[in-house]
Protein backbone atom coordinates (compact mmCIF):
# COMPACT_ATOMS: atom_id res chain seq x y z
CA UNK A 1 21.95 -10.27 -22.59
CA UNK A 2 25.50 -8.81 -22.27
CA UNK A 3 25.44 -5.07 -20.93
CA UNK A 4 26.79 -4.32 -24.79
CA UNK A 5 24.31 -5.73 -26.40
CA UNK A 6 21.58 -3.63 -24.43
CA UNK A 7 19.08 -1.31 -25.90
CA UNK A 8 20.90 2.36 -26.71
CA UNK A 9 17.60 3.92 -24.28
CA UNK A 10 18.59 1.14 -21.37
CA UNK A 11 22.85 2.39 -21.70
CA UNK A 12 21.89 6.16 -21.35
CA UNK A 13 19.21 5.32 -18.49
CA UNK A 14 21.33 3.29 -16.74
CA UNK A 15 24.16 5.89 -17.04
CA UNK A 16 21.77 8.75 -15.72
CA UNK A 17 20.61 6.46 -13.18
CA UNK A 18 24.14 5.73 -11.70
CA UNK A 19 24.37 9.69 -11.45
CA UNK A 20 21.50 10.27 -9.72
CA UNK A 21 22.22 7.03 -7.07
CA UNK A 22 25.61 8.86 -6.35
CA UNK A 23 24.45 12.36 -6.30
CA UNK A 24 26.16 13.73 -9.41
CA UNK A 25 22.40 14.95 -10.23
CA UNK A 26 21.21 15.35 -6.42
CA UNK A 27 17.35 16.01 -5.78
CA UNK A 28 15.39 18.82 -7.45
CA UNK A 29 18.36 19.25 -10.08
CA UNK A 30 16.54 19.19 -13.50
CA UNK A 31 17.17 16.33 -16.07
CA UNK A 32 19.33 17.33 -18.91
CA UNK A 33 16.97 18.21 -21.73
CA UNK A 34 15.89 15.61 -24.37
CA UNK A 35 18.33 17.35 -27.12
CA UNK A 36 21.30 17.56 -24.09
CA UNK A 37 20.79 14.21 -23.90
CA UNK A 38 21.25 13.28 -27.42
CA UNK A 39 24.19 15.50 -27.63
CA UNK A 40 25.57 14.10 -24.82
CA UNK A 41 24.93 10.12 -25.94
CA UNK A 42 24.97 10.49 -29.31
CA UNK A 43 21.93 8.65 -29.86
CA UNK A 44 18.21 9.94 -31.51
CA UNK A 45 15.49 12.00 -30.05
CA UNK A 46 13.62 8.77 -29.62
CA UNK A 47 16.41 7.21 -27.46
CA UNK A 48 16.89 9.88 -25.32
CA UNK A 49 12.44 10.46 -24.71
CA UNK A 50 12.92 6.75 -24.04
CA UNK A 51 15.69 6.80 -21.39
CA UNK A 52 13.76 9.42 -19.86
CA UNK A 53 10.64 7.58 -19.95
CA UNK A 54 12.57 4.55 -18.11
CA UNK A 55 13.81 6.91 -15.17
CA UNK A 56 10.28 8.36 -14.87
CA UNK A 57 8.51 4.79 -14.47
CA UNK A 58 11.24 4.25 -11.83
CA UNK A 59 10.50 6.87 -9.55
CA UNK A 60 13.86 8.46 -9.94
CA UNK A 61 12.90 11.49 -11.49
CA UNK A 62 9.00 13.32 -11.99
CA UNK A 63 7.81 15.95 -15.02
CA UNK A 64 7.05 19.26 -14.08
CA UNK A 65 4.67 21.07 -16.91
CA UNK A 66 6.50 23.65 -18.07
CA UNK A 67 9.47 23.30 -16.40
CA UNK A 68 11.19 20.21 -17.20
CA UNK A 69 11.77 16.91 -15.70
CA UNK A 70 13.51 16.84 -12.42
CA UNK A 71 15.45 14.48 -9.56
CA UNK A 72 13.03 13.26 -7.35
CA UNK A 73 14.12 13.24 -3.70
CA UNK A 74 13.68 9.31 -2.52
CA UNK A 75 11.79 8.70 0.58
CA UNK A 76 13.65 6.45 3.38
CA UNK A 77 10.99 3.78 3.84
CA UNK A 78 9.15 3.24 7.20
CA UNK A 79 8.76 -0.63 8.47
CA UNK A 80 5.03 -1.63 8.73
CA UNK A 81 5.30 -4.27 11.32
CA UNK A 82 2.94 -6.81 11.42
CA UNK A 83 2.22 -9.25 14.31
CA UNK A 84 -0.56 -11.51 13.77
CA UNK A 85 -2.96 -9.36 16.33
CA UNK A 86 -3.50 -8.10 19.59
CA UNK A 87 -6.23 -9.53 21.76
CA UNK A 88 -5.70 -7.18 24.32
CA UNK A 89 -4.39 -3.73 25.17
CA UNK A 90 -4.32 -1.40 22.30
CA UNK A 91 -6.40 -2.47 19.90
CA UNK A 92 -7.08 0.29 17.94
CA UNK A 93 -7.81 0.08 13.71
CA UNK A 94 -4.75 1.66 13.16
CA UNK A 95 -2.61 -0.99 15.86
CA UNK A 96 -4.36 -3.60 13.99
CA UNK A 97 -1.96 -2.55 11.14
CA UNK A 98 0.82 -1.20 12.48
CA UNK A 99 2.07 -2.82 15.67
CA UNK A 100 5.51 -0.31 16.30
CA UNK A 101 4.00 1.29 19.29
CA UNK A 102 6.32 3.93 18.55
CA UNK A 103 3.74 5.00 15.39
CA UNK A 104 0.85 7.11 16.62
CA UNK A 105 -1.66 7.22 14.10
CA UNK A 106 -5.14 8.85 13.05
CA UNK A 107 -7.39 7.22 10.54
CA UNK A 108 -10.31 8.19 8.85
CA UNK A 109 -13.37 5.55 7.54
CA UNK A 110 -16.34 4.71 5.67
CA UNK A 111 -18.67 1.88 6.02
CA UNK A 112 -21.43 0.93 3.53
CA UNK A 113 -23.24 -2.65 2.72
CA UNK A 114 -22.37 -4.03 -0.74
CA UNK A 115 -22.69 -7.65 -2.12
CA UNK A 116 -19.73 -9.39 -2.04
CA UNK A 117 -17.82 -9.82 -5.26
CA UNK A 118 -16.15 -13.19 -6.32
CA UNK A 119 -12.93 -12.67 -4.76
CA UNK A 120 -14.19 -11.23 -1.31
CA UNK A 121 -16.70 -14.47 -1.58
CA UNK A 122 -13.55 -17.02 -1.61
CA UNK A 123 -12.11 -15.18 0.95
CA UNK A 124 -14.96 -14.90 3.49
CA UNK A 125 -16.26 -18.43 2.39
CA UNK A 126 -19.40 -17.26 1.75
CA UNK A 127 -21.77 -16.90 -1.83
CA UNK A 128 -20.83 -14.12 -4.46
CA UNK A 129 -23.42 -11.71 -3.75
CA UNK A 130 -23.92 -11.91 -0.11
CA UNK A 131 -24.15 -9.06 1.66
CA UNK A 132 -21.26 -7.28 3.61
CA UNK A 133 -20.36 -4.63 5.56
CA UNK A 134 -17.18 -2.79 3.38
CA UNK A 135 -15.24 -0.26 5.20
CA UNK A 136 -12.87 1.89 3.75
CA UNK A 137 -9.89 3.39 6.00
CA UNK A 138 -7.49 6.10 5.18
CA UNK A 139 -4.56 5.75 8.32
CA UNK A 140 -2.31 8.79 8.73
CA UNK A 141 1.17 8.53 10.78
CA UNK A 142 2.62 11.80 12.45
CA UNK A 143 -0.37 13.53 10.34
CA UNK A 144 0.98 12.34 6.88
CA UNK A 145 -0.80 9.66 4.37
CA UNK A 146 0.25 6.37 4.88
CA UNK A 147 -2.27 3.53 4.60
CA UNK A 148 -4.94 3.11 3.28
CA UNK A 149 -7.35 -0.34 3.98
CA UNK A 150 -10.55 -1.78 2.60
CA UNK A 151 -12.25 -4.50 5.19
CA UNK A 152 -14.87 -7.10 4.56
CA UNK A 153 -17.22 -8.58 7.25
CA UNK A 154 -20.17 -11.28 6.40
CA UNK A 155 -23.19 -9.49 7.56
CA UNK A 156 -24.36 -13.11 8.21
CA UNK A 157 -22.03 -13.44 11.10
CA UNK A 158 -22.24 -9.26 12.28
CA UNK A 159 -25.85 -8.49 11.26
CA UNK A 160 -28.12 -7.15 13.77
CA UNK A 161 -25.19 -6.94 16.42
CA UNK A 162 -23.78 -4.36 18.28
CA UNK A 163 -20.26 -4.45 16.02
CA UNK A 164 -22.31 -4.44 12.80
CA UNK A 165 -19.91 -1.11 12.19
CA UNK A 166 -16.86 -1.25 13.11
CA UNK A 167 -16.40 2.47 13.93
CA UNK A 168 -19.75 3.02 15.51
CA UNK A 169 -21.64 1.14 18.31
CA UNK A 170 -19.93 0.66 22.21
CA UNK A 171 -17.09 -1.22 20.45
CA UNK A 172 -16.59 1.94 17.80
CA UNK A 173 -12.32 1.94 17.13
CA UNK A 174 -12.01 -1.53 18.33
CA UNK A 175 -10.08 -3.55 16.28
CA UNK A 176 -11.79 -6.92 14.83
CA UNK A 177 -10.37 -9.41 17.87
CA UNK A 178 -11.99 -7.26 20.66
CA UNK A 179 -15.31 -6.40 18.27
CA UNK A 180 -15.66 -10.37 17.41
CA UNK A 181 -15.04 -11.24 21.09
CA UNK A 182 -18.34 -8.92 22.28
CA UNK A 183 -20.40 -11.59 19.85
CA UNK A 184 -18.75 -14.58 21.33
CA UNK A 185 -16.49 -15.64 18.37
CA UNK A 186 -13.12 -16.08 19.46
CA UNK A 187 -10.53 -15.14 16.97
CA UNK A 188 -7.62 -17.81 17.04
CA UNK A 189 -5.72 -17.32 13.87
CA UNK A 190 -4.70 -14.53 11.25
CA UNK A 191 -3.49 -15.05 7.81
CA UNK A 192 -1.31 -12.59 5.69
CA UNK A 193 -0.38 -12.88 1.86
CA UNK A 194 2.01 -9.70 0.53
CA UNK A 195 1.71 -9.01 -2.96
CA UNK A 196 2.83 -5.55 -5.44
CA UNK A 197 0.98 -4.28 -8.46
CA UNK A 198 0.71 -0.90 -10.12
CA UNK A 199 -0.95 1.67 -8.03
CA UNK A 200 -4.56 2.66 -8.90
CA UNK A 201 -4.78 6.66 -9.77
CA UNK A 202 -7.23 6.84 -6.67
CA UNK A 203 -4.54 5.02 -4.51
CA UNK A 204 -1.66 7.33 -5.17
CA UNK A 205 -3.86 10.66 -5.05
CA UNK A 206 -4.83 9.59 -1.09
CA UNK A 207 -1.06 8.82 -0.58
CA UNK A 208 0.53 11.68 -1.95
CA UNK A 209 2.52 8.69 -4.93
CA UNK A 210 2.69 8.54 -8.21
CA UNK A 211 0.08 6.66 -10.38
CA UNK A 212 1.88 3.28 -11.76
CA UNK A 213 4.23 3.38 -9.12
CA UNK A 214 4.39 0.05 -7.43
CA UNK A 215 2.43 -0.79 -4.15
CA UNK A 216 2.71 -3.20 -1.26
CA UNK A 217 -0.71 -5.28 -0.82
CA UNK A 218 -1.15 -7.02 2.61
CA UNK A 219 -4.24 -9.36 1.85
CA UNK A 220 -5.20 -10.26 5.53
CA UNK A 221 -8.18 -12.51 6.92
CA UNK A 222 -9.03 -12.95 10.43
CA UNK A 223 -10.44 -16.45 11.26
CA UNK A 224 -12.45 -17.93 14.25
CA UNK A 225 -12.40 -21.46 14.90
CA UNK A 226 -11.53 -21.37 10.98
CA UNK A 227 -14.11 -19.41 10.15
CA UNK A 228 -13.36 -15.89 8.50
CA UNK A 229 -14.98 -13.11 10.02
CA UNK A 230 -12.66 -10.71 8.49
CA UNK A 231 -10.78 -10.04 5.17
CA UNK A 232 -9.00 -6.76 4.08
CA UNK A 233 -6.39 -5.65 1.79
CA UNK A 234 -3.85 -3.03 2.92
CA UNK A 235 -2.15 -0.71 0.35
CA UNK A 236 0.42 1.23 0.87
CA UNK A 237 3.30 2.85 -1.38
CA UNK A 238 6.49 0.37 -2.23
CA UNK A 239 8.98 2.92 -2.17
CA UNK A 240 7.64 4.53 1.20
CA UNK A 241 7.59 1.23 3.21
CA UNK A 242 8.93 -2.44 3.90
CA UNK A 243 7.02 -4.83 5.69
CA UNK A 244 8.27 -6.55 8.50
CA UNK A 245 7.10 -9.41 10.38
CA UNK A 246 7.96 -10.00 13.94
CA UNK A 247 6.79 -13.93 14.61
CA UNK A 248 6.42 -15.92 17.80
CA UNK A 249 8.47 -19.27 18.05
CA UNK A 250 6.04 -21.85 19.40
């Protein structure tokens, strides 16, 4: 589709857009109205709620109730490096997920038994409805949001052992390589799929986003002797972060 032949709502977004990118509208400036807008473009009230609609789902400008809509000042994304994992030194949850040593983080978590559903199931190997342990982290860098994580562990393979929960027991804070180790299963091999979908409402309230903005999904599993002992999926906010993988040449 020739720019020309684009919708009237995608011109007049893309135009405010461009002004916002090159700071003709810097952050915190409020939006020309809807009826500026139409003056402006020459186009109809539905146009210009449209164009505004577009910049909104981008993340390039937020509603303020009654106030108007404004800039939104971008955030200059952090890496989140990943390394496979650490079998010795600091092995902390939050190092399990973020290997910059030059991030200090806190985290919070929750651990509770459920059965597992049908995609934790093919993941772990094991029967829908087995029994797990699920733990739910919320990790915090320089005191501010920034992951959050939701682990998986066969109860079949943890049950009645000392690193049943991860953040209790003598092996409380570990990360899963030093926890797995204490039962004798020697983790050898880490796998890592990145995906994006719409954050959940739940997801962006914990990380201080937007709900529908875009997040970064780091499906992980942890496997000994190519079993899985672990799975989790890590979600953090697109626009906040960029994943980077630092890989060993064998």
């Amino acid at each position: 589709m020739a720019f020309g032949d684009q919708p009237a709502y995608l011109r007049v977004a893309g135009d405010l857009r461009q002004k916002i990118v090159a700071g003709e509208l810097p952050p915190h400036t409020r939006l020309p109205s809807q009826a500026r807008i139409r003056e402006q473009y020459g186009v109809s009230d539905t146009v210009a709620l449209e164009a505004r609609k577009v910049l909104m789902a981008e993340g390039l400008v937020e509603g303020r109730s009654g106030s108007g809509t404004y800039v939104r000042e971008q955030p200059v994304p952090r890496a989140l490096v990943r390394t496979g994992y650490r079998s010795v030194g600091d092995s902390t949850p939050f190092r399990q997920e973020q290997a910059d040593d030059r991030v200090k983080g806190t985290w919070e978590s929750r651990s509770e038994q459920v059965a597992a559903s049908a995609d934790v199931a093919r993941r772990l190997r094991i029967a829908v409805g087995d029994r797990v342990m699920r733990t739910g982290y919320l990790f915090r860098a320089a005191g501010e949001p920034a992951m959050l994580s939701t682990s998986w562990e066969p109860l079949a393979v943890t049950g009645r052992t000392p690193v049943m929960l991860p953040e209790e027991g003598p092996l409380a804070g570990k990360g899963v390589v030093e926890r797995m180790a204490a039962i004798d299963l020697i983790v050898d091999n880490v796998t890592e799929e990145v995906s994006a979908r719409p954050g959940l409402a739940e997801e962006a309230l914990a990380l201080g986003g937007v709900p529908g903005h875009c997040v970064l999904v780091v499906s992980r599993t942890y496997l000994a002797g190519g079993c899985p002992v672990e799975t989790a999926d890590v979600v953090m906010l697109a626009e906040r972060h960029r994943v980077a993988y630092h890989l060993p040449v064998k």
